[in-house]
N, C-alpha and C. Protein backbone atom coordinates (compact mmCIF):
# COMPACT_ATOMS: atom_id res chain seq x y z
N UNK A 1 39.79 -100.40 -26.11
CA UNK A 1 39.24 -101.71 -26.41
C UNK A 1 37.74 -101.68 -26.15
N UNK A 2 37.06 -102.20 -26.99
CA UNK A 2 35.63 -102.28 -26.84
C UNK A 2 35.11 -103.28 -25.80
N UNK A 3 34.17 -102.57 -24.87
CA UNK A 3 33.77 -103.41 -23.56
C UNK A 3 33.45 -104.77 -23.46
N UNK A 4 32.79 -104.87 -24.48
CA UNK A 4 31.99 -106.60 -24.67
C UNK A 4 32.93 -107.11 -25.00
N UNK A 5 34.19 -106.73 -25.52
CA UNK A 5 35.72 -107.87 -26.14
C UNK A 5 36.32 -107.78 -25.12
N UNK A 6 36.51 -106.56 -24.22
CA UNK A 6 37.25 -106.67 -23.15
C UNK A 6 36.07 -107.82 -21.84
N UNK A 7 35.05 -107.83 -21.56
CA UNK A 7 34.22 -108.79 -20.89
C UNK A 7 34.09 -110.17 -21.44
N UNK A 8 34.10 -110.18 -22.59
CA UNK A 8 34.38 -111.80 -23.05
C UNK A 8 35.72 -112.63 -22.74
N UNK A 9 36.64 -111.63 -23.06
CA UNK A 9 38.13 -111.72 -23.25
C UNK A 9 38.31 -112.69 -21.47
N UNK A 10 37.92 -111.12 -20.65
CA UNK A 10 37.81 -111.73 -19.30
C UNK A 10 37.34 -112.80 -18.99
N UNK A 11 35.91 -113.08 -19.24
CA UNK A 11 35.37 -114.21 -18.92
C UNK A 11 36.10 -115.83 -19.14
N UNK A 12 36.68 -115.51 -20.74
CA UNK A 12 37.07 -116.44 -21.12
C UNK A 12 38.65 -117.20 -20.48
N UNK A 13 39.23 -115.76 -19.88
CA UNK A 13 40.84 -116.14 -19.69
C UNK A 13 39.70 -116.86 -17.74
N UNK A 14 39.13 -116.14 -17.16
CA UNK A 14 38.47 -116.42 -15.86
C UNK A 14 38.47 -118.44 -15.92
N UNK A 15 37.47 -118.83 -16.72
CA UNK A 15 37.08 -120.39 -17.13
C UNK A 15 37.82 -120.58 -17.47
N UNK A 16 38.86 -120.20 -18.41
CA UNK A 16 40.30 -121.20 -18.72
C UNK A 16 40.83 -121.07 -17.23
N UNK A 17 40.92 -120.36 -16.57
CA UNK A 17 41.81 -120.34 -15.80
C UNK A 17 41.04 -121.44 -14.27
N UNK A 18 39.63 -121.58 -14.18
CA UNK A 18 39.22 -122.31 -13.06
C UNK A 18 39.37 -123.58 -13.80
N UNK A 19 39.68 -123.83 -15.12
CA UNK A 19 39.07 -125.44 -15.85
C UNK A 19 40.60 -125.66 -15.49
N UNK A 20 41.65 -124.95 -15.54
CA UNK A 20 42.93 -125.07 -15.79
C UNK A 20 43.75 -125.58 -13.78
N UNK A 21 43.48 -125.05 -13.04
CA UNK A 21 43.36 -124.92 -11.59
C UNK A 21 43.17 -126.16 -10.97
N UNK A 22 41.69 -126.73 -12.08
CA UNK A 22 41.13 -127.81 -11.34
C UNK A 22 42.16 -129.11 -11.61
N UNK A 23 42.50 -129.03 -12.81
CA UNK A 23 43.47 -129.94 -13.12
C UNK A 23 44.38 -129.94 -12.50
N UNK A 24 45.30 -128.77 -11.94
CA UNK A 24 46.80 -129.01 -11.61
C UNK A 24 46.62 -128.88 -10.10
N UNK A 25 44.79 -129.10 -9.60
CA UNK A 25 45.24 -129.09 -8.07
C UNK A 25 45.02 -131.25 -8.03
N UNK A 26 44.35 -131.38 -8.97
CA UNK A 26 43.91 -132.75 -9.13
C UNK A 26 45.74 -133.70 -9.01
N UNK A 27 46.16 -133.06 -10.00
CA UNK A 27 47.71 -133.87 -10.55
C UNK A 27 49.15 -133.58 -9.10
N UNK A 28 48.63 -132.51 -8.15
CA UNK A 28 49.37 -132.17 -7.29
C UNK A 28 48.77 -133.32 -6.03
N UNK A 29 47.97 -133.07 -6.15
CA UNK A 29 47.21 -134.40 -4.87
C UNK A 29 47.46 -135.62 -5.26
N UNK A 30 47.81 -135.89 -6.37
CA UNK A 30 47.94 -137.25 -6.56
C UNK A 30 49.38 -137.27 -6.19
N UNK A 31 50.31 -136.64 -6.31
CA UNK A 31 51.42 -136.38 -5.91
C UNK A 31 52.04 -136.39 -5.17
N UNK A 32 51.19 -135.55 -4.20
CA UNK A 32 51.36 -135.11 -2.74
C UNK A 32 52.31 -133.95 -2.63
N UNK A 33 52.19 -132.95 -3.65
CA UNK A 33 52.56 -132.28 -3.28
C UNK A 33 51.70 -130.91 -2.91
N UNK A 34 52.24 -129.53 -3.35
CA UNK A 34 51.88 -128.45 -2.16
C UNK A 34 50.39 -128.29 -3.03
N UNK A 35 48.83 -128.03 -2.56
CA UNK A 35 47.95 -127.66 -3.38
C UNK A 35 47.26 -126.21 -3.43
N UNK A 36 46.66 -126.09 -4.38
CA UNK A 36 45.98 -124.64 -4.49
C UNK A 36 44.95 -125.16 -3.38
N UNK A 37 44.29 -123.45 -2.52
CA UNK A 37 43.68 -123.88 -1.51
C UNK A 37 42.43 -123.56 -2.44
N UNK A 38 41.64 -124.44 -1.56
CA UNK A 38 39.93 -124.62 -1.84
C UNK A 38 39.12 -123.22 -1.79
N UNK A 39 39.66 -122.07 -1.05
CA UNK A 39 39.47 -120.64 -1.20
C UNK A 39 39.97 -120.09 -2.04
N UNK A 40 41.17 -120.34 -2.97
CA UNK A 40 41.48 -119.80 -4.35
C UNK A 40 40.77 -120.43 -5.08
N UNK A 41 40.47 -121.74 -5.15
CA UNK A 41 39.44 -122.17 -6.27
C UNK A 41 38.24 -121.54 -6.28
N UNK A 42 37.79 -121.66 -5.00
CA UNK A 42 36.16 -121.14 -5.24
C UNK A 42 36.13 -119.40 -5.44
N UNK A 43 37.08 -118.68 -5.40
CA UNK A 43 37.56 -117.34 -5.45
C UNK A 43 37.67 -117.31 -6.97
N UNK A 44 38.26 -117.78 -7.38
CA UNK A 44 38.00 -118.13 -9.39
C UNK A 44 37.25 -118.13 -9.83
N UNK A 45 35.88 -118.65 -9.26
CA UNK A 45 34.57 -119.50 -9.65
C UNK A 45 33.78 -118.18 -9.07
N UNK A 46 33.85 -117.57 -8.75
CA UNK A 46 33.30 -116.51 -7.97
C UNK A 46 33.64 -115.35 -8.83
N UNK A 47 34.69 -115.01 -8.89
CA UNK A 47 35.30 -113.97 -9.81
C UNK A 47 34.59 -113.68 -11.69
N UNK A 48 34.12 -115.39 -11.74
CA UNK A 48 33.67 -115.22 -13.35
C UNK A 48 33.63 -116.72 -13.77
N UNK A 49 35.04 -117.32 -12.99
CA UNK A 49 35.31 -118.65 -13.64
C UNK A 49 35.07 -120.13 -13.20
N UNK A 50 33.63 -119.37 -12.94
CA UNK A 50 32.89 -121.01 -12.65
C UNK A 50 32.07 -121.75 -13.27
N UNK A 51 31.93 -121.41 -14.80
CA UNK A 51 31.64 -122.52 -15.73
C UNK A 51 32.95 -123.25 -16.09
N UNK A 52 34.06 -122.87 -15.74
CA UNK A 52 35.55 -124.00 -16.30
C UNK A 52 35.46 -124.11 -15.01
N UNK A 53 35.66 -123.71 -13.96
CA UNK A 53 35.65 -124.80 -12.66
C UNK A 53 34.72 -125.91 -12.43
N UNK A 54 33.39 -125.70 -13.01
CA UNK A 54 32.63 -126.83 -12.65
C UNK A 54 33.29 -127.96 -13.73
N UNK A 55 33.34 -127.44 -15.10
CA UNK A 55 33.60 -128.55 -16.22
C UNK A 55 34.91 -128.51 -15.82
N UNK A 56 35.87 -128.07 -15.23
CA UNK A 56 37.46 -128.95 -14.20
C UNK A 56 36.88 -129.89 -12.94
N UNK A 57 36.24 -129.70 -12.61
CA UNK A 57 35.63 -130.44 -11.33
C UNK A 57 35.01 -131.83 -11.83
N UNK A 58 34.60 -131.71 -13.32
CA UNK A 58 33.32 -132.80 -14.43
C UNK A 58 34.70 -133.47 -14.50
N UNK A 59 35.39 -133.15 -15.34
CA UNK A 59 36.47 -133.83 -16.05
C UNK A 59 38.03 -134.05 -15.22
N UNK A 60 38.03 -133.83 -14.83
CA UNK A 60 38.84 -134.38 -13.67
C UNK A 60 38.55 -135.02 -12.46
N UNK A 61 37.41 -135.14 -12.12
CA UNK A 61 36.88 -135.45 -11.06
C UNK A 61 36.94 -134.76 -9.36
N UNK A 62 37.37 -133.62 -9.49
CA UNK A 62 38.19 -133.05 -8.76
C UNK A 62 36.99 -132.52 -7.75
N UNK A 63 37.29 -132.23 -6.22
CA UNK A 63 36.38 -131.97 -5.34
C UNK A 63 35.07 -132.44 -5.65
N UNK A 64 34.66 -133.72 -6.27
CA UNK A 64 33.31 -133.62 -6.05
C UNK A 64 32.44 -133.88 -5.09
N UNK A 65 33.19 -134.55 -4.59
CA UNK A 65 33.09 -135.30 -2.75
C UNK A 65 32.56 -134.09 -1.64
N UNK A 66 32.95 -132.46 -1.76
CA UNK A 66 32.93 -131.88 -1.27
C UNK A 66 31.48 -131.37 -1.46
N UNK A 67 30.97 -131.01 0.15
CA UNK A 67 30.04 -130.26 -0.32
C UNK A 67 29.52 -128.97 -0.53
N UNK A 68 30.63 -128.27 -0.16
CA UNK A 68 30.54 -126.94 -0.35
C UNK A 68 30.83 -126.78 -2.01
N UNK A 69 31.89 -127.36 -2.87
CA UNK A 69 32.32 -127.65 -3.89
C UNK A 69 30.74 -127.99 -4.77
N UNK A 70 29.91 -128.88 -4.25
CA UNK A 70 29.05 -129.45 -4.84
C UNK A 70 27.54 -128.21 -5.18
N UNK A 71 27.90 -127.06 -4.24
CA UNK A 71 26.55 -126.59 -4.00
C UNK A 71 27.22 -125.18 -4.31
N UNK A 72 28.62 -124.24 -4.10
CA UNK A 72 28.60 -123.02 -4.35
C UNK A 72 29.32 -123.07 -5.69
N UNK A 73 29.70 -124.34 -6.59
CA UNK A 73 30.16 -124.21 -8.15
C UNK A 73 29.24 -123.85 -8.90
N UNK A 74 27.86 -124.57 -8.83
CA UNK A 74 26.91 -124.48 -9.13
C UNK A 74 26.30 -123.28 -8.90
N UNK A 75 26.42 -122.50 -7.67
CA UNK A 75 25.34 -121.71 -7.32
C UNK A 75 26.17 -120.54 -7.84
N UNK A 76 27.67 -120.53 -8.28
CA UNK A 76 28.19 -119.66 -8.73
C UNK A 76 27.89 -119.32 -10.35
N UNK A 77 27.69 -120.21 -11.09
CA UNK A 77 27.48 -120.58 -12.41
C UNK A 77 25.75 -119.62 -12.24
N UNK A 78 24.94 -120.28 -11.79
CA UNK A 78 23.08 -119.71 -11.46
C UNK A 78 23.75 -118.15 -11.56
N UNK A 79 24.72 -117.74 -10.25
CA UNK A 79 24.39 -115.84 -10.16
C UNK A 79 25.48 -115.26 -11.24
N UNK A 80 26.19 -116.24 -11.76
CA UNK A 80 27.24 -115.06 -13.78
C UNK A 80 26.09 -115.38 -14.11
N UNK A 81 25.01 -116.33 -14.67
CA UNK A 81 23.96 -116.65 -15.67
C UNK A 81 22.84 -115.15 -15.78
N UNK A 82 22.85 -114.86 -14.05
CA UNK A 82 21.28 -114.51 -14.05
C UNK A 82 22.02 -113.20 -14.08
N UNK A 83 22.74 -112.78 -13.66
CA UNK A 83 24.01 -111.69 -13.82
C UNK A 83 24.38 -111.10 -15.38
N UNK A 84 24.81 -111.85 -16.15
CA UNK A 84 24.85 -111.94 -18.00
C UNK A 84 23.67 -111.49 -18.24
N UNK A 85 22.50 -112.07 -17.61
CA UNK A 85 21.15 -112.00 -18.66
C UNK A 85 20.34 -110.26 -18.15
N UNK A 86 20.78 -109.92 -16.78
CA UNK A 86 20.44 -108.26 -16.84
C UNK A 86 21.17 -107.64 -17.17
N UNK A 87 22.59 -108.21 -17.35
CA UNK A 87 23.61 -107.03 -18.18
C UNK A 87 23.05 -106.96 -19.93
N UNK A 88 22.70 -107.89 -19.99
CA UNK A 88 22.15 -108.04 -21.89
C UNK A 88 20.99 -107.27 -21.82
N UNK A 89 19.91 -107.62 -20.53
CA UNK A 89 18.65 -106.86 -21.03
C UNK A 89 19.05 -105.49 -20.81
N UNK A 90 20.25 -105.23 -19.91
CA UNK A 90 20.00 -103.69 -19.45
C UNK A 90 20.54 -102.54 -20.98
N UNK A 91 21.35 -103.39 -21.65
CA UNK A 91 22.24 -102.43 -22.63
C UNK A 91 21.36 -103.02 -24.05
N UNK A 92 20.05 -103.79 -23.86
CA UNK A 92 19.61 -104.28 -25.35
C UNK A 92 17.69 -103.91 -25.50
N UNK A 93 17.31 -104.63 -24.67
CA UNK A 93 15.80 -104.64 -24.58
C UNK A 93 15.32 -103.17 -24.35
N UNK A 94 16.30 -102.16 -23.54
CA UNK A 94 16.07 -100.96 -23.39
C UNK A 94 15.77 -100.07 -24.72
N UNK A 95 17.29 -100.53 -25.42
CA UNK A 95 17.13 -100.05 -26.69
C UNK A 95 16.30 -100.19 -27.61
N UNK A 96 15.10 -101.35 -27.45
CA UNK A 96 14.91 -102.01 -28.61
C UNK A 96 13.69 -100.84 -29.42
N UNK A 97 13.88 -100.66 -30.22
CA UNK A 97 12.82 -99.77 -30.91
C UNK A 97 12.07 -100.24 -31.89
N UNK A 98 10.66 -100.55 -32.10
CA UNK A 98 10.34 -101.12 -33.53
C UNK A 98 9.10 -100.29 -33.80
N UNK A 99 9.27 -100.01 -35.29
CA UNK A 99 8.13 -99.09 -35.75
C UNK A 99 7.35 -99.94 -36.79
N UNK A 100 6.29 -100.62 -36.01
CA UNK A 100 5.62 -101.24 -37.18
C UNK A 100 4.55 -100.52 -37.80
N UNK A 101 4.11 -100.96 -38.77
CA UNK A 101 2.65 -100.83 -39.56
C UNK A 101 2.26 -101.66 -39.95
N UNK A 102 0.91 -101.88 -39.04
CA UNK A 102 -0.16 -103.25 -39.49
C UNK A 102 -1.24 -102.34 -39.54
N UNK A 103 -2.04 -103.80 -40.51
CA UNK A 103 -3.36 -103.22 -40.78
C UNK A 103 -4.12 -104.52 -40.46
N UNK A 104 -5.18 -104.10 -39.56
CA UNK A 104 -5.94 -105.06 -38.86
C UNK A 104 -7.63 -105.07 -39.28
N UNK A 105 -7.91 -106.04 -40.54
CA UNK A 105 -9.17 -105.53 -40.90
C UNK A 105 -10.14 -106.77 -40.47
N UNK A 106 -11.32 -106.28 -39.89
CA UNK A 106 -11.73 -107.02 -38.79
C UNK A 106 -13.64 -106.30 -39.12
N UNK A 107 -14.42 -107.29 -39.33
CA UNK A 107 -15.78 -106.55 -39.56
C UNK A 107 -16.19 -106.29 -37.68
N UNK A 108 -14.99 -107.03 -36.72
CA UNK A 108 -15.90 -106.26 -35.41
C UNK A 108 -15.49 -105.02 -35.33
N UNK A 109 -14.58 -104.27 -35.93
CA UNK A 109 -13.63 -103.29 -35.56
C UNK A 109 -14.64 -101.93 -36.37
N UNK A 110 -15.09 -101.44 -35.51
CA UNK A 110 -16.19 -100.38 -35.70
C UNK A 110 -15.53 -99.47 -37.49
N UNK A 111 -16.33 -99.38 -38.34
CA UNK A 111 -15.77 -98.30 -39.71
C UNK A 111 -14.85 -97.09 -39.08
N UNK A 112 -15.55 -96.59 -38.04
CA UNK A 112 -15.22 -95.34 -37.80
C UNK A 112 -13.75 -95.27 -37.78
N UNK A 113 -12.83 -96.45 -36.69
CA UNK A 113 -11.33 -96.74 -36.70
C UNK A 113 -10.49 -96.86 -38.27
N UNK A 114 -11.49 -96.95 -39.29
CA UNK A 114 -10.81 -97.20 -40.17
C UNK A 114 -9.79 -96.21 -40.69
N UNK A 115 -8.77 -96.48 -41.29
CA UNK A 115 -7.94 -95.76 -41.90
C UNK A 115 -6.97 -94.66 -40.64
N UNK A 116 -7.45 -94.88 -39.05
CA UNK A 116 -6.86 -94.30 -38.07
C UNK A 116 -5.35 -94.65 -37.80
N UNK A 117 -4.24 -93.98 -37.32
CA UNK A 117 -3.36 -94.34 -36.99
C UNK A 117 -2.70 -94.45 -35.54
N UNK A 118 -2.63 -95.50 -34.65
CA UNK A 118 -2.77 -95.46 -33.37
C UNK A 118 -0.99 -95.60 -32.93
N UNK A 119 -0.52 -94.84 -32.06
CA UNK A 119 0.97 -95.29 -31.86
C UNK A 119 1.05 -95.58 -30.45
N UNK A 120 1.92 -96.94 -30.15
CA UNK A 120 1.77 -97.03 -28.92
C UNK A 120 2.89 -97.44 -28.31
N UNK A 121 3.43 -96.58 -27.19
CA UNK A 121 5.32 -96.51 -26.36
C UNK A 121 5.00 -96.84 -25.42
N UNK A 122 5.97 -97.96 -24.60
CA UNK A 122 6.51 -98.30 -23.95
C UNK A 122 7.23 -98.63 -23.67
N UNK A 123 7.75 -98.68 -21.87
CA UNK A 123 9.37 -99.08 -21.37
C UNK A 123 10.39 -97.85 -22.26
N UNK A 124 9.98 -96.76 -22.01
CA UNK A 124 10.94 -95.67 -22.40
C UNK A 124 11.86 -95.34 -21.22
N UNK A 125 11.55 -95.24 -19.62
CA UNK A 125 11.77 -95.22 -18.46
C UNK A 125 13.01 -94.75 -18.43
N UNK A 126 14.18 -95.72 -19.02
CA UNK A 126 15.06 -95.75 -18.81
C UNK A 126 16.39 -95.27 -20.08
N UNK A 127 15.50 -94.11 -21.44
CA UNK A 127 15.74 -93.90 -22.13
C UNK A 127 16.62 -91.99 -22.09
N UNK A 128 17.65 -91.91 -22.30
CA UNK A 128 18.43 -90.13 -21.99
C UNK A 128 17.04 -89.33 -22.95
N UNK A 129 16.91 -88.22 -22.78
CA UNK A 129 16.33 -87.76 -23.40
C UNK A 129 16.44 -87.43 -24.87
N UNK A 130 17.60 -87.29 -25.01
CA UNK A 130 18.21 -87.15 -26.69
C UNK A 130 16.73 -88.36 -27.33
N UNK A 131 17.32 -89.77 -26.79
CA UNK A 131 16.71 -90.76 -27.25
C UNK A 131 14.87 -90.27 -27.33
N UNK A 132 14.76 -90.13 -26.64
CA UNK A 132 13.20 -90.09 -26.46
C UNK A 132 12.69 -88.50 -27.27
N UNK A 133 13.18 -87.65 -27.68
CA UNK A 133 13.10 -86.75 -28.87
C UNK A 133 13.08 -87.30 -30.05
N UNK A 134 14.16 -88.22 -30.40
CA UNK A 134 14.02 -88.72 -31.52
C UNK A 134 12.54 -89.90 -31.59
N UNK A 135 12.39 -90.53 -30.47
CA UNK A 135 11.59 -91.13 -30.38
C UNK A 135 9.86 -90.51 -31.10
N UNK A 136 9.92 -89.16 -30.49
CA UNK A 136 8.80 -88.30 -30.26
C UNK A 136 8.66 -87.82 -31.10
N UNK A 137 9.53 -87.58 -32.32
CA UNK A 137 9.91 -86.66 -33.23
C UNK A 137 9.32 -88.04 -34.81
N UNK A 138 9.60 -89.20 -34.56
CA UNK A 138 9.32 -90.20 -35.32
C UNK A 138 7.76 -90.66 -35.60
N UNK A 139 7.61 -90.51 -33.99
CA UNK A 139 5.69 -90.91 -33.85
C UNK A 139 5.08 -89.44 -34.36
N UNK A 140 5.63 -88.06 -34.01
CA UNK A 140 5.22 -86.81 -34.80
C UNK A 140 4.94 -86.76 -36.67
N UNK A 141 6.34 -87.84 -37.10
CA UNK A 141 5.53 -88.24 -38.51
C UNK A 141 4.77 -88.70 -38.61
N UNK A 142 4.49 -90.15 -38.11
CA UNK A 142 3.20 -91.01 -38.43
C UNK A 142 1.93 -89.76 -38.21
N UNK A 143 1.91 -88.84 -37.57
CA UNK A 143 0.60 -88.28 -37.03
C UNK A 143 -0.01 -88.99 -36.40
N UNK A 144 -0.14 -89.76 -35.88
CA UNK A 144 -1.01 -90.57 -35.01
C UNK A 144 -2.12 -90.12 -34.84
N UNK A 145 -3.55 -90.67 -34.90
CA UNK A 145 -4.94 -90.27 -34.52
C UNK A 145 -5.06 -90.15 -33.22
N UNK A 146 -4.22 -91.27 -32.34
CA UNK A 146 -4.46 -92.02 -31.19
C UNK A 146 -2.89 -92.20 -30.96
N UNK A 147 -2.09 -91.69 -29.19
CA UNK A 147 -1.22 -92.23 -29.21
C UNK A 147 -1.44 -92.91 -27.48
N UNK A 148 -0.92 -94.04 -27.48
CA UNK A 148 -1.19 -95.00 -26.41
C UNK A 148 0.05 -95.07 -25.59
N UNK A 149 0.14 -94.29 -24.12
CA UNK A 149 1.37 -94.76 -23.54
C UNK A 149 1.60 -95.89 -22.50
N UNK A 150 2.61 -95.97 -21.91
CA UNK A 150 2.62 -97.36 -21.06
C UNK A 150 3.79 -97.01 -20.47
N UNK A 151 3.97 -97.87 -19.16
CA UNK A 151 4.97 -97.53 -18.11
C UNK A 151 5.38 -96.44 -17.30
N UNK A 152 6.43 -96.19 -17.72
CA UNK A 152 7.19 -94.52 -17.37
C UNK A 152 7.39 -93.58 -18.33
N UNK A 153 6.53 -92.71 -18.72
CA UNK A 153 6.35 -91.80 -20.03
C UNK A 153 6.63 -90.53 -19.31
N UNK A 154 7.21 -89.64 -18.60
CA UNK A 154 7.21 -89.04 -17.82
C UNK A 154 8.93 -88.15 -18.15
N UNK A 155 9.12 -87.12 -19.26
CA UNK A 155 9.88 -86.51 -19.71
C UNK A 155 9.48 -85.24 -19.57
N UNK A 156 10.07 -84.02 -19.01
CA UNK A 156 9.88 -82.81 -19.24
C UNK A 156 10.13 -82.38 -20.43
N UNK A 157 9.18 -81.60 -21.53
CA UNK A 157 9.27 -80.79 -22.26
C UNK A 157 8.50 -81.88 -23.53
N UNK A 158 8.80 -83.11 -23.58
CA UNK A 158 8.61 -84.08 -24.88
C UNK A 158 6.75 -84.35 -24.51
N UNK A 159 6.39 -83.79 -25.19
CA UNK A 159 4.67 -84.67 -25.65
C UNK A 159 4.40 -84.61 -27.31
N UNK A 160 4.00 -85.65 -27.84
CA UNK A 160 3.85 -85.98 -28.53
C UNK A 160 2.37 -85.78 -28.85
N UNK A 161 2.02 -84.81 -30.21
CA UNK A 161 1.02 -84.15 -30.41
C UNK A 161 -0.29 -85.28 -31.25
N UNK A 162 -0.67 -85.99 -30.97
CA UNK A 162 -1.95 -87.02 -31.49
C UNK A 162 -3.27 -85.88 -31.97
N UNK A 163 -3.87 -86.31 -32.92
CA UNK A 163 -5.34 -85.47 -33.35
C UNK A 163 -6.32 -86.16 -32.48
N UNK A 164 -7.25 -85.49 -31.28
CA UNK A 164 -7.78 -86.12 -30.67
C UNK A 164 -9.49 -86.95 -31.48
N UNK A 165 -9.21 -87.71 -30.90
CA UNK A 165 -10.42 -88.74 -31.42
C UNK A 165 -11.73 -88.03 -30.99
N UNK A 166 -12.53 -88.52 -31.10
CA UNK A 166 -14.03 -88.10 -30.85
C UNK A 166 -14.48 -90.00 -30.25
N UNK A 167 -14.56 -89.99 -28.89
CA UNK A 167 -15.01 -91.06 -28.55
C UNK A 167 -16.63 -91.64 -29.26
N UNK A 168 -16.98 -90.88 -29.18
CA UNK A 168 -18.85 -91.02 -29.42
C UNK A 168 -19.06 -92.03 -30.79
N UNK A 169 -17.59 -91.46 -31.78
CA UNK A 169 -17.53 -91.94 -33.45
C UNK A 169 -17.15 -93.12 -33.53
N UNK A 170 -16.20 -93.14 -31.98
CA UNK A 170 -15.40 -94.94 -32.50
C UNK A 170 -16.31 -95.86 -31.75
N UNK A 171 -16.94 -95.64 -30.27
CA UNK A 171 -17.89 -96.44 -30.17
C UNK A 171 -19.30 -96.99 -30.06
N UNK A 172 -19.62 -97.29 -31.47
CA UNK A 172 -21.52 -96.97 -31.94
C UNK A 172 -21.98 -97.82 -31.09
């Protein structure tokens, strides 16, 4: 099963299951009979399923009185959020590759730059090397006049061959 269907899948049965909890501890108290304890709820909400525990808590009205209820539903919801958003950057922004070509014509931009091709990498850091060959192997077409690095560029064996400039030409 593919990870992100198997992590959604989870997430989703997690919030059905705290939105679902909140209700049948709500309908048991009114009852009086036996209830889920306040450590299995917040153990739900903790686990994944504390966006349906808070919206069971909204819509039922359930523990809101409480203040532990009031401050770790919430604070559970803040650390899946901020939690989700480095699991996305870690498996996406890493990857992200874009090879543009612009042309920037500008009368401050000295003649000499003209017609130069400048390539410029960053945030490779965290790239296997396979990746960063192909990387190296791509900017090796453009030829680059000028290649500009940034961050963690720091691969044994991969440099990327640029035609060196002549400073003196680009700035009159």
């Amino acid at each position: 099963m593919n990870l992100l269907l198997f992590a959604l899948v989870y997430i989703l049965i997690l919030n059905l299951t705290g939105f679902l909890i909140c209700g049948i501890d709500k309908i048991r108290a009114k009852k009086g009979r036996w209830r889920i304890s306040e450590g299995a709820l917040l153990l739900v909400g903790l686990c994944g399923g504390c966006f349906g525990l808070l919206l069971g808590m909204s819509v039922f009205r359930h523990k809101t009185k409480h203040i532990k209820f009031k401050i770790l539903a919430p604070l559970e919801c803040v650390l899946r959020t901020v939690i989700a958003i480095h699991i996305v950057f870690a498996f996406t922004l890493d990857r992200l590759i874009q090879y543009l070509e612009v042309s920037y014509p500008s009368p401050k931009v000295s003649e000499a730059l003209d017609g130069y091709t400048i390539a410029f990498v960053t945030d490779t850091h965290s790239l296997p090397a396979e990746e960063l060959r192909e990387i190296v192997n791509r900017i090796n077409e453009y030829a680059p006049n000028l290649l500009l690095l940034s961050a963690k560029w720091t691969v044994t064996g991969l440099v990327a061959q640029p035609t060196a400039l002549n400073p003196e030409t680009i700035f009159q």
